[in-house]
PDB file of N, CA and C in Angstrom:
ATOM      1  N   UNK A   1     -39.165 -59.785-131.433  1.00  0.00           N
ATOM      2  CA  UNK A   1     -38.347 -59.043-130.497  1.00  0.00           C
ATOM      3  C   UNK A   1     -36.884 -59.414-130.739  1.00  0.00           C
ATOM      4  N   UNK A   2     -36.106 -58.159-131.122  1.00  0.00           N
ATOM      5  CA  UNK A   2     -34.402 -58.486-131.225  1.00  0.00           C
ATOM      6  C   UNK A   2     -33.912 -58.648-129.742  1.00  0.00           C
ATOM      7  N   UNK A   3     -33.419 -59.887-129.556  1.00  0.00           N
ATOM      8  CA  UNK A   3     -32.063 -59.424-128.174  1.00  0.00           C
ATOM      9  C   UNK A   3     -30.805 -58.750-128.780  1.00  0.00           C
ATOM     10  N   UNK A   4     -30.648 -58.387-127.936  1.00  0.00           N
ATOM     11  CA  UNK A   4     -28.717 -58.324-127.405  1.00  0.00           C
ATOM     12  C   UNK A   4     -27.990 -58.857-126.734  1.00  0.00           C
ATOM     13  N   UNK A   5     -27.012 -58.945-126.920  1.00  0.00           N
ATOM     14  CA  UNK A   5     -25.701 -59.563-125.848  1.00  0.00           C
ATOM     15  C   UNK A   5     -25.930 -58.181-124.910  1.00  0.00           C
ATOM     16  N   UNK A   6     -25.525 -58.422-123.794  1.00  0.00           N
ATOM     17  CA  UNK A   6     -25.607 -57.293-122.744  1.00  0.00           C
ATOM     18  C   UNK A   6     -24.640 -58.166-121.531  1.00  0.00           C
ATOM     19  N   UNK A   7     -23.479 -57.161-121.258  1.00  0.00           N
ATOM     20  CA  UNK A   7     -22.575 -57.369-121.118  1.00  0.00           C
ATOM     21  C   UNK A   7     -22.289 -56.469-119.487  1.00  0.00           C
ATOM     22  N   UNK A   8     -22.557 -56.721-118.136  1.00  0.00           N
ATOM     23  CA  UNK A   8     -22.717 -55.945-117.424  1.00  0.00           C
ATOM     24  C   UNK A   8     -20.536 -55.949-116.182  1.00  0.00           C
ATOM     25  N   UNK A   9     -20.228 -55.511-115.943  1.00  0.00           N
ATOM     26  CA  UNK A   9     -18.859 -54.955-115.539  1.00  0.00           C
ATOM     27  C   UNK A   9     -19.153 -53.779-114.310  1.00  0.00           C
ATOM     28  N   UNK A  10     -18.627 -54.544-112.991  1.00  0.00           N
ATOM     29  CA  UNK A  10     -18.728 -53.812-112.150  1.00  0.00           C
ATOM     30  C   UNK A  10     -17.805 -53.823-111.044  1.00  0.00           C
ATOM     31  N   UNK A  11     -17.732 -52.884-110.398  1.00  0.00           N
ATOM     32  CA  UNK A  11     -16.807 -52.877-109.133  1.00  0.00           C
ATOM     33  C   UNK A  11     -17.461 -52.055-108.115  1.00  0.00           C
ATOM     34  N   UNK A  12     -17.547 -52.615-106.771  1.00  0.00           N
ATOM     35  CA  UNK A  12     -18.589 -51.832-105.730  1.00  0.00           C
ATOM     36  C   UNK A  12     -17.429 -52.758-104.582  1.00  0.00           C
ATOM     37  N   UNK A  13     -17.143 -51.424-103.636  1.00  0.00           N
ATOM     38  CA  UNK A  13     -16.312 -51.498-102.870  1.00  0.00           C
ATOM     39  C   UNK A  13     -17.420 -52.469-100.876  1.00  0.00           C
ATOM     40  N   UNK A  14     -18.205 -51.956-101.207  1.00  0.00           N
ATOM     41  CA  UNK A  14     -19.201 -52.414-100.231  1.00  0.00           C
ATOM     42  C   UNK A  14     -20.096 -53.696-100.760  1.00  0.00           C
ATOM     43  N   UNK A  15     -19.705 -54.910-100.265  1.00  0.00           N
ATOM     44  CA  UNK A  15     -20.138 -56.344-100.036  1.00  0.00           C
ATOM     45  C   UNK A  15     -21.520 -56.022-100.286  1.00  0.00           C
ATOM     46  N   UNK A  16     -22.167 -55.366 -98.989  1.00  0.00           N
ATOM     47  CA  UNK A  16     -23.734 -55.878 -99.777  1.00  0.00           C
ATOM     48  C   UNK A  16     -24.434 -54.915-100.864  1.00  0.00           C
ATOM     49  N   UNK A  17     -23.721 -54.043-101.229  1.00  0.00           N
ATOM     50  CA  UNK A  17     -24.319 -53.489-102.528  1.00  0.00           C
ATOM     51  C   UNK A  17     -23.933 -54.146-103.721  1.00  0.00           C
ATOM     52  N   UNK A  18     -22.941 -54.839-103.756  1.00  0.00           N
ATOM     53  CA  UNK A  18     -22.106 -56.099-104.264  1.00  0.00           C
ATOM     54  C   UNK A  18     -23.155 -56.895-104.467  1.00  0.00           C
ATOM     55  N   UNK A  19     -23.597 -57.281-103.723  1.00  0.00           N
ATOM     56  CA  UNK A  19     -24.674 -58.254-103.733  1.00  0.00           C
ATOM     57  C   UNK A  19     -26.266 -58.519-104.324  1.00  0.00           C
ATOM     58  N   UNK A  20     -26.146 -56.842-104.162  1.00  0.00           N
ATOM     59  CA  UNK A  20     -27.791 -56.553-104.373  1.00  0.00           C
ATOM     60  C   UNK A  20     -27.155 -56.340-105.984  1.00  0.00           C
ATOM     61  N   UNK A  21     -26.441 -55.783-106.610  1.00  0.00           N
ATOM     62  CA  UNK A  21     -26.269 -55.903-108.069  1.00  0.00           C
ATOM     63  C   UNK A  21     -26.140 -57.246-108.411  1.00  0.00           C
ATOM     64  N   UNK A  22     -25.672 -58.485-108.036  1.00  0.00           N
ATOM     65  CA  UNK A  22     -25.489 -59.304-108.126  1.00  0.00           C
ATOM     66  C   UNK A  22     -27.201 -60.194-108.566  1.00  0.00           C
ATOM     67  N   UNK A  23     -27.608 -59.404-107.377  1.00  0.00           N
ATOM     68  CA  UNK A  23     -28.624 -60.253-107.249  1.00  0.00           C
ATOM     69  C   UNK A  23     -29.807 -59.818-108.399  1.00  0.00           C
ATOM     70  N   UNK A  24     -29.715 -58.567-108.665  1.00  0.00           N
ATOM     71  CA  UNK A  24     -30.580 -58.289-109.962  1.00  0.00           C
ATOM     72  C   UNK A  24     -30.211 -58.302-110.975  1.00  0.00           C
ATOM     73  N   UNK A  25     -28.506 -58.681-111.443  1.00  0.00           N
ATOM     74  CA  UNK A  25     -28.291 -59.570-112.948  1.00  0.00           C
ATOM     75  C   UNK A  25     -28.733 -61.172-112.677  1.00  0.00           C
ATOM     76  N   UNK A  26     -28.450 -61.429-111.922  1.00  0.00           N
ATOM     77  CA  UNK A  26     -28.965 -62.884-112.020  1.00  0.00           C
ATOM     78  C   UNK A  26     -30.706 -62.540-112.017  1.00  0.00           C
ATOM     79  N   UNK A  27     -31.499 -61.531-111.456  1.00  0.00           N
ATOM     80  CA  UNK A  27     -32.745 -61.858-111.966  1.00  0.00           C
ATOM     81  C   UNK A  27     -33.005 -61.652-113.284  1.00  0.00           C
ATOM     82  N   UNK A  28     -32.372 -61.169-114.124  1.00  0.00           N
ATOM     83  CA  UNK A  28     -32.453 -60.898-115.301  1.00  0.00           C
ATOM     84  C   UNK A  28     -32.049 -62.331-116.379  1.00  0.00           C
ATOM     85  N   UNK A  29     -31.553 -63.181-115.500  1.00  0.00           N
ATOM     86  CA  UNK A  29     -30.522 -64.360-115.944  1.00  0.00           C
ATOM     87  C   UNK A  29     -29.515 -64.431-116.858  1.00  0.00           C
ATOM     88  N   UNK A  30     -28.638 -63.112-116.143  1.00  0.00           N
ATOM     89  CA  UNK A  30     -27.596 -63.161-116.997  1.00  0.00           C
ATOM     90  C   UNK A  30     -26.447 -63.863-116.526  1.00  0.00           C
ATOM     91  N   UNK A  31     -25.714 -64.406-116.776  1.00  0.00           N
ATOM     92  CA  UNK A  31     -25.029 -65.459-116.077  1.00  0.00           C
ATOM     93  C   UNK A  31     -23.780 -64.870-115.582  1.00  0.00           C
ATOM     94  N   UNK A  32     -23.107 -65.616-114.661  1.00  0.00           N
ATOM     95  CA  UNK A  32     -22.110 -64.642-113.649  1.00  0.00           C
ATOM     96  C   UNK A  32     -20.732 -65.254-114.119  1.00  0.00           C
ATOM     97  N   UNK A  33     -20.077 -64.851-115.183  1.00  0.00           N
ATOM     98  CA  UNK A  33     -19.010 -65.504-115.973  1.00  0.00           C
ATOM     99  C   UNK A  33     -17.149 -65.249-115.367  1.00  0.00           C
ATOM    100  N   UNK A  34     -17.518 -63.588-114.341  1.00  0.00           N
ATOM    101  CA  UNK A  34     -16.280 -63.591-113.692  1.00  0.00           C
ATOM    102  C   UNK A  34     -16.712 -63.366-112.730  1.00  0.00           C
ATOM    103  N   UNK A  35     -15.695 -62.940-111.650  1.00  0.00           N
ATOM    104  CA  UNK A  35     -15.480 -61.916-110.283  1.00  0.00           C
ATOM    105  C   UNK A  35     -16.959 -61.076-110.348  1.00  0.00           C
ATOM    106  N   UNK A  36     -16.573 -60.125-110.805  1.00  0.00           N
ATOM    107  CA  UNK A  36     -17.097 -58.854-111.344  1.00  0.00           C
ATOM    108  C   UNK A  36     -18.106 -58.750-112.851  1.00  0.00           C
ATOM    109  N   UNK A  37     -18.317 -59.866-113.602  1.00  0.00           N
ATOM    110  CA  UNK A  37     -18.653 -59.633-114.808  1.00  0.00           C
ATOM    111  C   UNK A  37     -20.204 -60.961-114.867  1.00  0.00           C
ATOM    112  N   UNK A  38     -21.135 -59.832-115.274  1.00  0.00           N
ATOM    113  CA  UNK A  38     -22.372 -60.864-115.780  1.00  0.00           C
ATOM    114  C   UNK A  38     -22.456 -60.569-117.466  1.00  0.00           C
ATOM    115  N   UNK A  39     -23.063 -61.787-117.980  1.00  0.00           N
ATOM    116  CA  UNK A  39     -23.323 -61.397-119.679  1.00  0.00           C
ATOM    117  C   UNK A  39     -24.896 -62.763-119.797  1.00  0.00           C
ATOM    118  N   UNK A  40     -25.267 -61.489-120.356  1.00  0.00           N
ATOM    119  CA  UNK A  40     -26.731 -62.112-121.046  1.00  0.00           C
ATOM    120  C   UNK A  40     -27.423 -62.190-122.278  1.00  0.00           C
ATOM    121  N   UNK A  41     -28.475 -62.284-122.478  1.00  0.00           N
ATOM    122  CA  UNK A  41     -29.422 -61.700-123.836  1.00  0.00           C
ATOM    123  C   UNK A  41     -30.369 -61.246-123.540  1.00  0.00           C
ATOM    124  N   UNK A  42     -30.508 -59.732-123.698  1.00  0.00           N
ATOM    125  CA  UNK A  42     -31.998 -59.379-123.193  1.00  0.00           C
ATOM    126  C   UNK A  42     -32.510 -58.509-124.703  1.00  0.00           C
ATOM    127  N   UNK A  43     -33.677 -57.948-124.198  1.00  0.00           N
ATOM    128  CA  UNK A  43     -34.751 -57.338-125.411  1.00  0.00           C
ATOM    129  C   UNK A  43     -33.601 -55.687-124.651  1.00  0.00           C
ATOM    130  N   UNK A  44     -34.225 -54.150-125.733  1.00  0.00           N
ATOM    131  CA  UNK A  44     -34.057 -53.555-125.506  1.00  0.00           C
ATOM    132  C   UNK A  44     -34.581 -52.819-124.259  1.00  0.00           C
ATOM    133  N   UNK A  45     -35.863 -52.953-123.962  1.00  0.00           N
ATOM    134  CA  UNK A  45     -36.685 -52.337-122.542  1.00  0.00           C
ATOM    135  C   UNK A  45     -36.130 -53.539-121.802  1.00  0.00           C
ATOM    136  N   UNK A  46     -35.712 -54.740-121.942  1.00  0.00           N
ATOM    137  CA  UNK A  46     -35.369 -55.444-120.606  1.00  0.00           C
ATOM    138  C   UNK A  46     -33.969 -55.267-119.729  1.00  0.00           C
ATOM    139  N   UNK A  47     -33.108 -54.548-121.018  1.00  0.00           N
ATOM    140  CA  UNK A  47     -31.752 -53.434-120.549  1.00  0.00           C
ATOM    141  C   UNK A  47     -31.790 -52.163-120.021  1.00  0.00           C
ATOM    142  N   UNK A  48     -32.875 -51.488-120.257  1.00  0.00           N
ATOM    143  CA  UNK A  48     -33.906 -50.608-119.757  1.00  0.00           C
ATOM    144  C   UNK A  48     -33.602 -50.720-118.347  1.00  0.00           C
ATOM    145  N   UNK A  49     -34.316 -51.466-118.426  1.00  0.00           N
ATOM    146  CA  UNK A  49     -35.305 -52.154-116.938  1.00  0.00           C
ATOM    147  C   UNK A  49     -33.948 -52.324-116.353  1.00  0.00           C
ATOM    148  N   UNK A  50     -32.971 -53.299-116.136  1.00  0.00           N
ATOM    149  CA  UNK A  50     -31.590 -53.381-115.521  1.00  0.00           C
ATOM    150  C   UNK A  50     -31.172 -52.495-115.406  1.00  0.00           C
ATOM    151  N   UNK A  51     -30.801 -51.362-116.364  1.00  0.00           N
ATOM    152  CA  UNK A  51     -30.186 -50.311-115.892  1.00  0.00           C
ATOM    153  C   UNK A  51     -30.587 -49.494-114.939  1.00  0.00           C
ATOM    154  N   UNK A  52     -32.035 -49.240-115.230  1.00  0.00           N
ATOM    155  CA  UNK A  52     -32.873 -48.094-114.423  1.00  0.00           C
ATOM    156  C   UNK A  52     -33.027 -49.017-112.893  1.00  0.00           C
ATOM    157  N   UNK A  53     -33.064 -50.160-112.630  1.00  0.00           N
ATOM    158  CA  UNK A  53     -32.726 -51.149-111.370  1.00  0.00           C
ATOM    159  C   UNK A  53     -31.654 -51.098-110.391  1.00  0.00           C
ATOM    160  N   UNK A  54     -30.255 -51.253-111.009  1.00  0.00           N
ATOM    161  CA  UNK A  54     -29.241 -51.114-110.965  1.00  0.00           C
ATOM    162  C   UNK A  54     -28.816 -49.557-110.361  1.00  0.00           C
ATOM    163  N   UNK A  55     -29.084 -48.737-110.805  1.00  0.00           N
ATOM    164  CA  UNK A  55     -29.273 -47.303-110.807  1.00  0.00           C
ATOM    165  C   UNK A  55     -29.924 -46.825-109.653  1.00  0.00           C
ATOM    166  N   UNK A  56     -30.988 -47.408-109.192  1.00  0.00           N
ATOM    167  CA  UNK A  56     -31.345 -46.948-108.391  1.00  0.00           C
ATOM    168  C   UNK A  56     -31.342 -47.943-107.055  1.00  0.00           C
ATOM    169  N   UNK A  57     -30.506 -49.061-107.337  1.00  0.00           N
ATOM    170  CA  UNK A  57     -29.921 -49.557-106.120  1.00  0.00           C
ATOM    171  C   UNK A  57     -28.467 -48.699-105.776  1.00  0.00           C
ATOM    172  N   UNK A  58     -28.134 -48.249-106.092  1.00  0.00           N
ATOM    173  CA  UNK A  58     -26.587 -47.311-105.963  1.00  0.00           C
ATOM    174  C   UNK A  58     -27.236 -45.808-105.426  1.00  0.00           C
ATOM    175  N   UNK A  59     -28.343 -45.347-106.040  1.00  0.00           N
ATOM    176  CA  UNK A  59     -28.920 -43.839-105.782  1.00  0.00           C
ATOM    177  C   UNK A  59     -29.751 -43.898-104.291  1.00  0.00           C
ATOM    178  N   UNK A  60     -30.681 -44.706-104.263  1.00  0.00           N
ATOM    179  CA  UNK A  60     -31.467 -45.001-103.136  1.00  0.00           C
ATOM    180  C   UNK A  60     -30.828 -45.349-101.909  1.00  0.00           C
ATOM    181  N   UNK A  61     -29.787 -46.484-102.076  1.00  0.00           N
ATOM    182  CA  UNK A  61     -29.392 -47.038-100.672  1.00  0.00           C
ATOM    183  C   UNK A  61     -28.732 -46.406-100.113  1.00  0.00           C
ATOM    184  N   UNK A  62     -28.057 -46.762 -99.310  1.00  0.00           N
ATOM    185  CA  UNK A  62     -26.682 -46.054 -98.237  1.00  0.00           C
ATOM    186  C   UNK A  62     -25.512 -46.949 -98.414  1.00  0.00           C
ATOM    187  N   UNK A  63     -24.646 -46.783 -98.701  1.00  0.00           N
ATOM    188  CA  UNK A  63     -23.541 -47.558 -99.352  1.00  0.00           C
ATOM    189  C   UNK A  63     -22.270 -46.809 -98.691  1.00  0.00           C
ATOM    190  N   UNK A  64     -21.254 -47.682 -98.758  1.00  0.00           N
ATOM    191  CA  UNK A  64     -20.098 -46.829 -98.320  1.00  0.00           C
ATOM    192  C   UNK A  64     -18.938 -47.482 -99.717  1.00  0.00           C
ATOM    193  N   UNK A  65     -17.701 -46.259 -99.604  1.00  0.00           N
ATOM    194  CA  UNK A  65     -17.153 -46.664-100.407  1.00  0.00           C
ATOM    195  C   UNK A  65     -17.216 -46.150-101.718  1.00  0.00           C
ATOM    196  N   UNK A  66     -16.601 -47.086-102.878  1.00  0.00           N
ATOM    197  CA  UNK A  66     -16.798 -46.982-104.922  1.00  0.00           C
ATOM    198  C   UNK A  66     -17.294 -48.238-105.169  1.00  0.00           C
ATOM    199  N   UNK A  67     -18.273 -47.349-106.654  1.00  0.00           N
ATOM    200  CA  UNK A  67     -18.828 -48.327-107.235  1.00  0.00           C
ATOM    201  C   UNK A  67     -18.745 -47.711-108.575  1.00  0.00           C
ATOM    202  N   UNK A  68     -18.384 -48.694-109.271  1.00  0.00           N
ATOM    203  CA  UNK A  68     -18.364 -48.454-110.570  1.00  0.00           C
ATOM    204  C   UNK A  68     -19.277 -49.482-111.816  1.00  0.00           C
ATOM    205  N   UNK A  69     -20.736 -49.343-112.279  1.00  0.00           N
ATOM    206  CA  UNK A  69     -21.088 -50.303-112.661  1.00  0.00           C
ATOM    207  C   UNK A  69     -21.167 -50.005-114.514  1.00  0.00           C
ATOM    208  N   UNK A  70     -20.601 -50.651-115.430  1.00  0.00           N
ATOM    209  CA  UNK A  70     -20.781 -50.427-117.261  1.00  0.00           C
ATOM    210  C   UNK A  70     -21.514 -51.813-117.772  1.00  0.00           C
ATOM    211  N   UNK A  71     -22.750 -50.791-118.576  1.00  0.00           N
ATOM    212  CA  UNK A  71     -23.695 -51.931-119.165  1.00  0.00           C
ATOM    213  C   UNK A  71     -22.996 -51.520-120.637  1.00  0.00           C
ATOM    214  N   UNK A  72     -22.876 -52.401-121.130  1.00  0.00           N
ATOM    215  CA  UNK A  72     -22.312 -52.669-122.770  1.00  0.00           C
ATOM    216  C   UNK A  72     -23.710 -53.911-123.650  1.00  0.00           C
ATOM    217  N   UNK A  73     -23.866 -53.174-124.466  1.00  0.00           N
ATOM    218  CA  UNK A  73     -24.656 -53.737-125.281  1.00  0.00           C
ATOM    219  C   UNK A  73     -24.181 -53.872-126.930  1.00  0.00           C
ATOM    220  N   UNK A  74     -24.389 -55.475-127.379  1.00  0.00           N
ATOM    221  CA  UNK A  74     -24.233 -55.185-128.989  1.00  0.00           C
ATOM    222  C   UNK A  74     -24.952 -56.578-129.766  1.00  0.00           C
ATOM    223  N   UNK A  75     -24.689 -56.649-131.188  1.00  0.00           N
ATOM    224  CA  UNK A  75     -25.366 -57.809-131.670  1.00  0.00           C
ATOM    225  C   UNK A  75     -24.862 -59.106-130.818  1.00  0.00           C
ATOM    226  N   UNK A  76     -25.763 -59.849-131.071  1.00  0.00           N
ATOM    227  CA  UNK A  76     -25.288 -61.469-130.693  1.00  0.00           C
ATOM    228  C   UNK A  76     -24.243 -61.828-131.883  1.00  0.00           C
ATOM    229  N   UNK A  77     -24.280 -61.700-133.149  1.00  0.00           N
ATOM    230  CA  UNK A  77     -23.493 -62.189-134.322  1.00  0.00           C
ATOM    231  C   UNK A  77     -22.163 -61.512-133.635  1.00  0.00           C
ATOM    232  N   UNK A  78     -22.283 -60.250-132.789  1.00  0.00           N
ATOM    233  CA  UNK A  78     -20.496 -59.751-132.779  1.00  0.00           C
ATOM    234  C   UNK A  78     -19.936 -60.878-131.350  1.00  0.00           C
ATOM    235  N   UNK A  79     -21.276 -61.361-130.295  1.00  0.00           N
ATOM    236  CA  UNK A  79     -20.619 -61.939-129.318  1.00  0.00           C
ATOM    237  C   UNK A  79     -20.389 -63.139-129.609  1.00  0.00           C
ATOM    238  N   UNK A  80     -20.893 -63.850-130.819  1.00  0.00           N
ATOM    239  CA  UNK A  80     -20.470 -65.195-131.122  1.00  0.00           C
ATOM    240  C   UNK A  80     -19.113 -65.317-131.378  1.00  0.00           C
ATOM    241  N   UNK A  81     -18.268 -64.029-131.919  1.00  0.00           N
ATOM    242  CA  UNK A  81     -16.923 -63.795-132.128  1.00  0.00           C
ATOM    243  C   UNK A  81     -15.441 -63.973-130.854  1.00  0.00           C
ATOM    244  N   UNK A  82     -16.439 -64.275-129.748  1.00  0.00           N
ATOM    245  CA  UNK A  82     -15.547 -64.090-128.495  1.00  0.00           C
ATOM    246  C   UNK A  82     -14.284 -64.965-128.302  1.00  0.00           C
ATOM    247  N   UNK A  83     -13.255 -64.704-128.283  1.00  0.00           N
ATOM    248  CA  UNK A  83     -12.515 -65.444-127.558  1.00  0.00           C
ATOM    249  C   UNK A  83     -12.672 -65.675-126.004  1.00  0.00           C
ATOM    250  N   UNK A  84     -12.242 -67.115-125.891  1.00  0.00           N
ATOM    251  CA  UNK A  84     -12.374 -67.545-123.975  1.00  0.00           C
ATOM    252  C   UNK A  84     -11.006 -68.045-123.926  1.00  0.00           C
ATOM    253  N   UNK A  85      -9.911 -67.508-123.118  1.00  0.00           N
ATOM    254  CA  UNK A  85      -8.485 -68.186-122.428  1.00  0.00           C
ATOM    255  C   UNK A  85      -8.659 -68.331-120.947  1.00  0.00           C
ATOM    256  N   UNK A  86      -8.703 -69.545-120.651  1.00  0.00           N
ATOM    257  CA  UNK A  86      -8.788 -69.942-118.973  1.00  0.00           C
ATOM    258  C   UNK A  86      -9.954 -70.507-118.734  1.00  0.00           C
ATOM    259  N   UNK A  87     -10.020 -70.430-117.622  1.00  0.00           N
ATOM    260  CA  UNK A  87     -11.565 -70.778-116.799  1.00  0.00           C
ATOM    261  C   UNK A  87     -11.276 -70.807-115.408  1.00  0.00           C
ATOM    262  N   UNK A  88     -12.227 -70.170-114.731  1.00  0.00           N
ATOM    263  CA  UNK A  88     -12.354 -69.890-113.400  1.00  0.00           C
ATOM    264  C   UNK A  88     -13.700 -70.710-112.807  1.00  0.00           C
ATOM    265  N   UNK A  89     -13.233 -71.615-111.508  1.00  0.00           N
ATOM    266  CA  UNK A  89     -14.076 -72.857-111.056  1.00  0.00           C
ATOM    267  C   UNK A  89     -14.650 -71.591-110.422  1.00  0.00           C
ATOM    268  N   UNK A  90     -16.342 -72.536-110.157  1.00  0.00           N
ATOM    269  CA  UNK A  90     -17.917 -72.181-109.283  1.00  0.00           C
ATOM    270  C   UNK A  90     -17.974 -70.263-110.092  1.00  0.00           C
ATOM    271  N   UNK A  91     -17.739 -70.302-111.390  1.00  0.00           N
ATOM    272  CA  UNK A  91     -18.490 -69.620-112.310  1.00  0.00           C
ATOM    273  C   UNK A  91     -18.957 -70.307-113.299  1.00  0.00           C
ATOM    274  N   UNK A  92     -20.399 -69.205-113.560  1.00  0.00           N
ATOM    275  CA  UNK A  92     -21.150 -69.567-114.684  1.00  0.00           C
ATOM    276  C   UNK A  92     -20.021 -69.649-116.494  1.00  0.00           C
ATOM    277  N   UNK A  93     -20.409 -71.108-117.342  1.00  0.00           N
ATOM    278  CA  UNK A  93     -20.046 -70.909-118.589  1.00  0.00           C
ATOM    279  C   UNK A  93     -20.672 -69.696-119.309  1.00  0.00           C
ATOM    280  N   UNK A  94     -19.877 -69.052-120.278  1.00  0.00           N
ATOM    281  CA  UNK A  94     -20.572 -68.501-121.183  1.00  0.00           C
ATOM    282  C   UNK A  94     -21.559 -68.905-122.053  1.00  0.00           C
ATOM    283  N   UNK A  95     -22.742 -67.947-121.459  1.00  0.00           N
ATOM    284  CA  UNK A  95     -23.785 -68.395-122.297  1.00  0.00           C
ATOM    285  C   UNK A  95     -23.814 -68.707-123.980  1.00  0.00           C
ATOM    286  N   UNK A  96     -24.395 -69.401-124.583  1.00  0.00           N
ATOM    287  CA  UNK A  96     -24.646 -69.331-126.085  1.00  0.00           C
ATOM    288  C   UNK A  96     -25.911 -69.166-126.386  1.00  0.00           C
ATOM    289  N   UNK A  97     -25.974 -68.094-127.403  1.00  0.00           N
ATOM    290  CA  UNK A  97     -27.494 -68.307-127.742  1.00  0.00           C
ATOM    291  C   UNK A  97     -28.037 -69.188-128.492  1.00  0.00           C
ATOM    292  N   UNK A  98     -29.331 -69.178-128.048  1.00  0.00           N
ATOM    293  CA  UNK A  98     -30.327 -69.831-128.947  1.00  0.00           C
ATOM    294  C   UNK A  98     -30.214 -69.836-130.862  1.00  0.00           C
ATOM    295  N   UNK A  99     -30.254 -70.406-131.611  1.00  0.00           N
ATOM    296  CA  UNK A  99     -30.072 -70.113-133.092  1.00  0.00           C
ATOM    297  C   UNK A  99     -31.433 -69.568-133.214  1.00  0.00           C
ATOM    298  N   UNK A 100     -32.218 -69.649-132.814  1.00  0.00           N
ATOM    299  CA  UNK A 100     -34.388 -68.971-132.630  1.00  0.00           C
ATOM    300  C   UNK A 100     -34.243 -68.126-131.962  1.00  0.00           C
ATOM    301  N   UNK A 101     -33.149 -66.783-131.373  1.00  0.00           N
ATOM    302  CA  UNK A 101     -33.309 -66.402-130.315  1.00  0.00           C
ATOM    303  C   UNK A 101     -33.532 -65.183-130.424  1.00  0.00           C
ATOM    304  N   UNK A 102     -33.070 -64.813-132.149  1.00  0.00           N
ATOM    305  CA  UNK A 102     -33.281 -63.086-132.764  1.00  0.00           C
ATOM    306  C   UNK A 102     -34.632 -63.418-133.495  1.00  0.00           C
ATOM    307  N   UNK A 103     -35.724 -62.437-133.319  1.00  0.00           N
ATOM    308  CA  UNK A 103     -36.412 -62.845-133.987  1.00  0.00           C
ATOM    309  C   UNK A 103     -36.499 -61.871-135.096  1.00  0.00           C
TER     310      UNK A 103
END
């Protein structure tokens, strides 16, 4: 199974829909690196699965307000390329992958 870097970017004007996205990148364990920004490694159906999740926490609920949520996906070899300037305390580090982690 290939992963990806998967790279999730959001803005939701209403706290607890805020939350409930929140709460299903972290079930995915993608780690919470800004404000607004989770990044992980998942398989292709497990980005699937997040999106179609995600999607229908915004379609289903009652929400007030904007939300704006972008899933970005690409190799791990292009996210090993990242630059990091700063750091922001009680966020997650950027993950690194596994060197076993593409199979």
């Amino acid at each position: 199974m290939t992963l990806l870097t998967v790279l999730v970017v959001y803005d939701a004007t209403d706290d607890a829909l805020r939350r409930r996205i929140e709460k299903i990148c972290e079930s995915y364990g993608l780690a919470h690196i800004q404000r607004s920004v989770f990044v992980g490694f998942l398989s292709e159906p497990e980005r699937r699965r997040l999106r179609v999740e995600i999607e229908n926490e915004i379609e289903l609920w009652e929400h007030e307000g904007e939300v704006s949520v972008r899933i970005y996906r690409f190799p791990i070899h292009e996210y090993k390329k990242k630059y990091v300037i700063g750091w922001l305390r009680d966020f997650d580090d950027d993950p690194e992958p596994k060197s076993y982690e593409v199979a």
